[in-house]
C-alpha atoms as a PDB file:
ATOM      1  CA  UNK A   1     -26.297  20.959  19.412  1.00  0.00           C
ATOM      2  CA  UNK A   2     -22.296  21.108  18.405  1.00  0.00           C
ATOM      3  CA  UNK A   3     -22.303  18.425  19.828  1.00  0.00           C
ATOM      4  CA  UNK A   4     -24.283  16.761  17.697  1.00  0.00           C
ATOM      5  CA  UNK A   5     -22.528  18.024  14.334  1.00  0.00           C
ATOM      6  CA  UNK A   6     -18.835  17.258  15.747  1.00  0.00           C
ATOM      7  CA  UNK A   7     -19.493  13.476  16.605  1.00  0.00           C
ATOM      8  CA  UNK A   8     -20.008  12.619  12.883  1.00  0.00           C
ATOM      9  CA  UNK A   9     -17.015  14.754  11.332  1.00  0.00           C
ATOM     10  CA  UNK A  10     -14.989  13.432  14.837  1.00  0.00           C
ATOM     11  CA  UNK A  11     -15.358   9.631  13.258  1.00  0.00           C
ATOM     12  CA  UNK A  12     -14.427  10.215   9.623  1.00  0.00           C
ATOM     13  CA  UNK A  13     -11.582  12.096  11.018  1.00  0.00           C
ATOM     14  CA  UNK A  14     -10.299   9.356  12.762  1.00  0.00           C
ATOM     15  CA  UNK A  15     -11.570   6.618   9.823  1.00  0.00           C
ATOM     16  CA  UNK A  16      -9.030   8.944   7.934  1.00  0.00           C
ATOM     17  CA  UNK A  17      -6.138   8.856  10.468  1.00  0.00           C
ATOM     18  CA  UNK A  18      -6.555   5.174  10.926  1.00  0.00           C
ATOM     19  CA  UNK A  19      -6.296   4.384   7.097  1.00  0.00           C
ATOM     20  CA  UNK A  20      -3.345   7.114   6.376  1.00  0.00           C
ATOM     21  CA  UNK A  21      -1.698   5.247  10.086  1.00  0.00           C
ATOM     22  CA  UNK A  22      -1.781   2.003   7.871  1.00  0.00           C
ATOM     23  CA  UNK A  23      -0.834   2.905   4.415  1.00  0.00           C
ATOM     24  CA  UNK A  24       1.181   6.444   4.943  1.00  0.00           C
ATOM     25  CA  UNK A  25       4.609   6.705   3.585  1.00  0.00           C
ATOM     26  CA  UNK A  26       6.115   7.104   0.377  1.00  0.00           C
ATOM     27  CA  UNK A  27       5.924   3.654  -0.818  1.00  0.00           C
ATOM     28  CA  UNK A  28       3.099   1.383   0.886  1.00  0.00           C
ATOM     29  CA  UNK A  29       0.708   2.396  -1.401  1.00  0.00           C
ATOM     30  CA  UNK A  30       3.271   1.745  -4.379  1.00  0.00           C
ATOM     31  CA  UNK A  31       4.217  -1.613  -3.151  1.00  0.00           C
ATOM     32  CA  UNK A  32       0.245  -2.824  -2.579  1.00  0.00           C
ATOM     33  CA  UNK A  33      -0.621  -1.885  -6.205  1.00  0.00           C
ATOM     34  CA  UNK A  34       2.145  -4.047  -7.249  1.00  0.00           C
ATOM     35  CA  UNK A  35       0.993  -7.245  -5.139  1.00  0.00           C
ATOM     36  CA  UNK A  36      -2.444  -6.259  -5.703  1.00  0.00           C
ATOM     37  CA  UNK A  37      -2.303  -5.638  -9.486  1.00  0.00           C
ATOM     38  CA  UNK A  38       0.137  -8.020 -10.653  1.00  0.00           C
ATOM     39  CA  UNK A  39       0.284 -10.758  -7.783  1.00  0.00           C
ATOM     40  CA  UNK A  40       3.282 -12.444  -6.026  1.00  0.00           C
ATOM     41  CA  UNK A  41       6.734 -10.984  -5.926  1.00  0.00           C
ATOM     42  CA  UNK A  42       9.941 -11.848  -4.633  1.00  0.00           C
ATOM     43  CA  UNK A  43      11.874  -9.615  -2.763  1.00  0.00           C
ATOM     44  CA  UNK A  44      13.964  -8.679  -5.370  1.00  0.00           C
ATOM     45  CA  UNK A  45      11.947  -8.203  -7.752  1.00  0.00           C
ATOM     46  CA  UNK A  46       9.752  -5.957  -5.644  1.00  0.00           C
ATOM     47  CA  UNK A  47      12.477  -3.780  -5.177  1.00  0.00           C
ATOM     48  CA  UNK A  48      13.365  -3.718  -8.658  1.00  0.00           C
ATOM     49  CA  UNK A  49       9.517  -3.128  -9.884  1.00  0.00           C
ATOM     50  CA  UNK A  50       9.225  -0.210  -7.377  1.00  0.00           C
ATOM     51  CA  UNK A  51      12.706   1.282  -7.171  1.00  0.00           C
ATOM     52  CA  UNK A  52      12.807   1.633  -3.633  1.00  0.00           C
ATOM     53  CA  UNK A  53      16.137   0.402  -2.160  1.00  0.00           C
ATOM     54  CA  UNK A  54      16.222  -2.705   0.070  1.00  0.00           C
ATOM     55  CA  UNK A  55      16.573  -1.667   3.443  1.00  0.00           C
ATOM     56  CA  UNK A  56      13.286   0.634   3.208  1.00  0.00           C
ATOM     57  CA  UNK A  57      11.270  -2.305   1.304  1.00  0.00           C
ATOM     58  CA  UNK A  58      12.328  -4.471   3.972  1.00  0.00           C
ATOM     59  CA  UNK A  59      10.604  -1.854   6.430  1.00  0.00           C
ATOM     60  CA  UNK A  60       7.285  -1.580   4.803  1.00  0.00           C
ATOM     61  CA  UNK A  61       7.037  -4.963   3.998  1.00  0.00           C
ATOM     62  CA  UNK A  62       7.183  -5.847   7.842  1.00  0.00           C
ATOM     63  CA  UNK A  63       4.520  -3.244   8.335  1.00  0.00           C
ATOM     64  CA  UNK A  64       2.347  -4.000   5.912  1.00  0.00           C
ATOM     65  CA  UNK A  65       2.447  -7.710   7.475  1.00  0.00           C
ATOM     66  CA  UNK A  66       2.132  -6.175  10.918  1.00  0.00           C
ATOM     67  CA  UNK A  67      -1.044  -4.763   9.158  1.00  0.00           C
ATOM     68  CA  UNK A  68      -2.316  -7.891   7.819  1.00  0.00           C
ATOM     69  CA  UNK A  69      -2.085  -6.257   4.278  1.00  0.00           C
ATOM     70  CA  UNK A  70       1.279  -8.488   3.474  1.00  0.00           C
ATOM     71  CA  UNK A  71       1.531 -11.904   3.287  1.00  0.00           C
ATOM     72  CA  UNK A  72       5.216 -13.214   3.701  1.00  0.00           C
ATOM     73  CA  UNK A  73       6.395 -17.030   2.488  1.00  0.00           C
ATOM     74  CA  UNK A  74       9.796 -18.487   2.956  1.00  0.00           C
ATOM     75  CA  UNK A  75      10.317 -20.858  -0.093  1.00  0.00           C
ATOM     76  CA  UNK A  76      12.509 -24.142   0.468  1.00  0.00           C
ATOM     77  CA  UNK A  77      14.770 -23.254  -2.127  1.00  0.00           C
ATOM     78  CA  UNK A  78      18.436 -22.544  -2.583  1.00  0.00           C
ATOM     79  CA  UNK A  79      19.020 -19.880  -1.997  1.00  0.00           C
ATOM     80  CA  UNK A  80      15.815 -19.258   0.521  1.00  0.00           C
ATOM     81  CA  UNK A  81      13.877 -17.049  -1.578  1.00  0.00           C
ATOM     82  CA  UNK A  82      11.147 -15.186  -0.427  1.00  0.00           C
ATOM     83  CA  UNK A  83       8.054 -14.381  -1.705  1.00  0.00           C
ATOM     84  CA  UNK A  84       5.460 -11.655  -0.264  1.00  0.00           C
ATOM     85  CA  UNK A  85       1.913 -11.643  -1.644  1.00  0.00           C
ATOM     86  CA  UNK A  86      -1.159  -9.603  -0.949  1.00  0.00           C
ATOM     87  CA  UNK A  87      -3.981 -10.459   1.614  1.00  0.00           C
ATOM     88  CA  UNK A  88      -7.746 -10.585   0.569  1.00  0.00           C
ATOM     89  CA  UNK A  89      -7.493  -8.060   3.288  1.00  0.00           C
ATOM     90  CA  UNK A  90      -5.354  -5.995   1.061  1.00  0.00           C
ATOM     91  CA  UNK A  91      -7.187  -6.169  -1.831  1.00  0.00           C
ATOM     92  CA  UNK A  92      -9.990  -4.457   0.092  1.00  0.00           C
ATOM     93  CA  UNK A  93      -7.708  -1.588  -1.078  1.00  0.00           C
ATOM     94  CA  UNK A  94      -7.893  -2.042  -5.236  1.00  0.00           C
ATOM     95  CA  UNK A  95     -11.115   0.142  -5.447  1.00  0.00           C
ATOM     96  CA  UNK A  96      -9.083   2.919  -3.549  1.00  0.00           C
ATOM     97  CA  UNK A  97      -5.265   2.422  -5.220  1.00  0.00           C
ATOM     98  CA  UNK A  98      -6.729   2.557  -9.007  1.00  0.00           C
ATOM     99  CA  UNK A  99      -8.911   5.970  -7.607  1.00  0.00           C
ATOM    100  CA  UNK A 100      -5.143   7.342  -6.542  1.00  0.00           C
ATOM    101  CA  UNK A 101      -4.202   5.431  -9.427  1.00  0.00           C
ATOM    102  CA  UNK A 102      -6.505   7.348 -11.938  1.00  0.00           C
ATOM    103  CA  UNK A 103      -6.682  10.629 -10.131  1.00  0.00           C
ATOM    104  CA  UNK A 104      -2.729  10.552 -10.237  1.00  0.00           C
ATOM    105  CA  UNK A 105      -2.382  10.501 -14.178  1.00  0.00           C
ATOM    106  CA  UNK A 106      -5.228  13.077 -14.550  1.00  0.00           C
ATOM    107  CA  UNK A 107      -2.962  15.473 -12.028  1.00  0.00           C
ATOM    108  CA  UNK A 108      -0.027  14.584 -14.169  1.00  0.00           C
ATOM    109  CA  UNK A 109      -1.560  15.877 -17.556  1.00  0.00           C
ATOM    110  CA  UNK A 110      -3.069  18.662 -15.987  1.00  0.00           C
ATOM    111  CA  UNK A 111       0.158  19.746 -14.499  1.00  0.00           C
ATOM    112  CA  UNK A 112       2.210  18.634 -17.584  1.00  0.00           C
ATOM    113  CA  UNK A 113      -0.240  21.134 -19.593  1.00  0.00           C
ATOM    114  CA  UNK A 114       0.326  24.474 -17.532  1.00  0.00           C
END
């Protein structure tokens, strides 16, 4: 019979781990609801928009591609400019980032008010 209850809570658990596995850190989320809200960015302008210095966008952009969440375009320009966009993958996401997104600025006043 445990068995029975376990198997159930077993796979959210792990529907859990796999999301957090794919969007954990400090700044995935923050850089998806950029791409996702406002469209296209180039890399410097992502890292301006989201304050997070080069070297670690550079990181979780290349995850967030390895994830399919990131899409990554070299433009024929000079200087080579490049330009990373979200997936329709990504935007799978939205419903979830404006929940964090909403639940985030509710935590803020509440904590703001103590």
């Amino acid at each position: 019979m445990k068995n029975k209850v376990d198997k159930p809570c077993q796979r959210v658990h792990s529907a859990i781990q796999d999301t957090l596995y794919v969007v954990n850190g400090k700044w995935k989320l923050v850089i998806l609801s950029i791409l996702v809200n406002n469209g296209k960015r180039r890399f410097g302008e992502l890292a301006r928009e989201s304050g997070i210095s080069p070297r670690i966008l550079s990181k979780e952009l290349h995850e967030l591609e390895i994830n399919q969440l990131v899409s990554r375009k070299v433009c024929d320009t000079k200087p080579v400019t490049v330009e990373y966009s979200s997936t329709s993958y990504a935007e799978t996401l939205g419903e979830v980032i404006d929940a964090m997104n909403r639940w985030g600025e509710n935590h803020r006043k509440k904590i703001g008010s103590v």
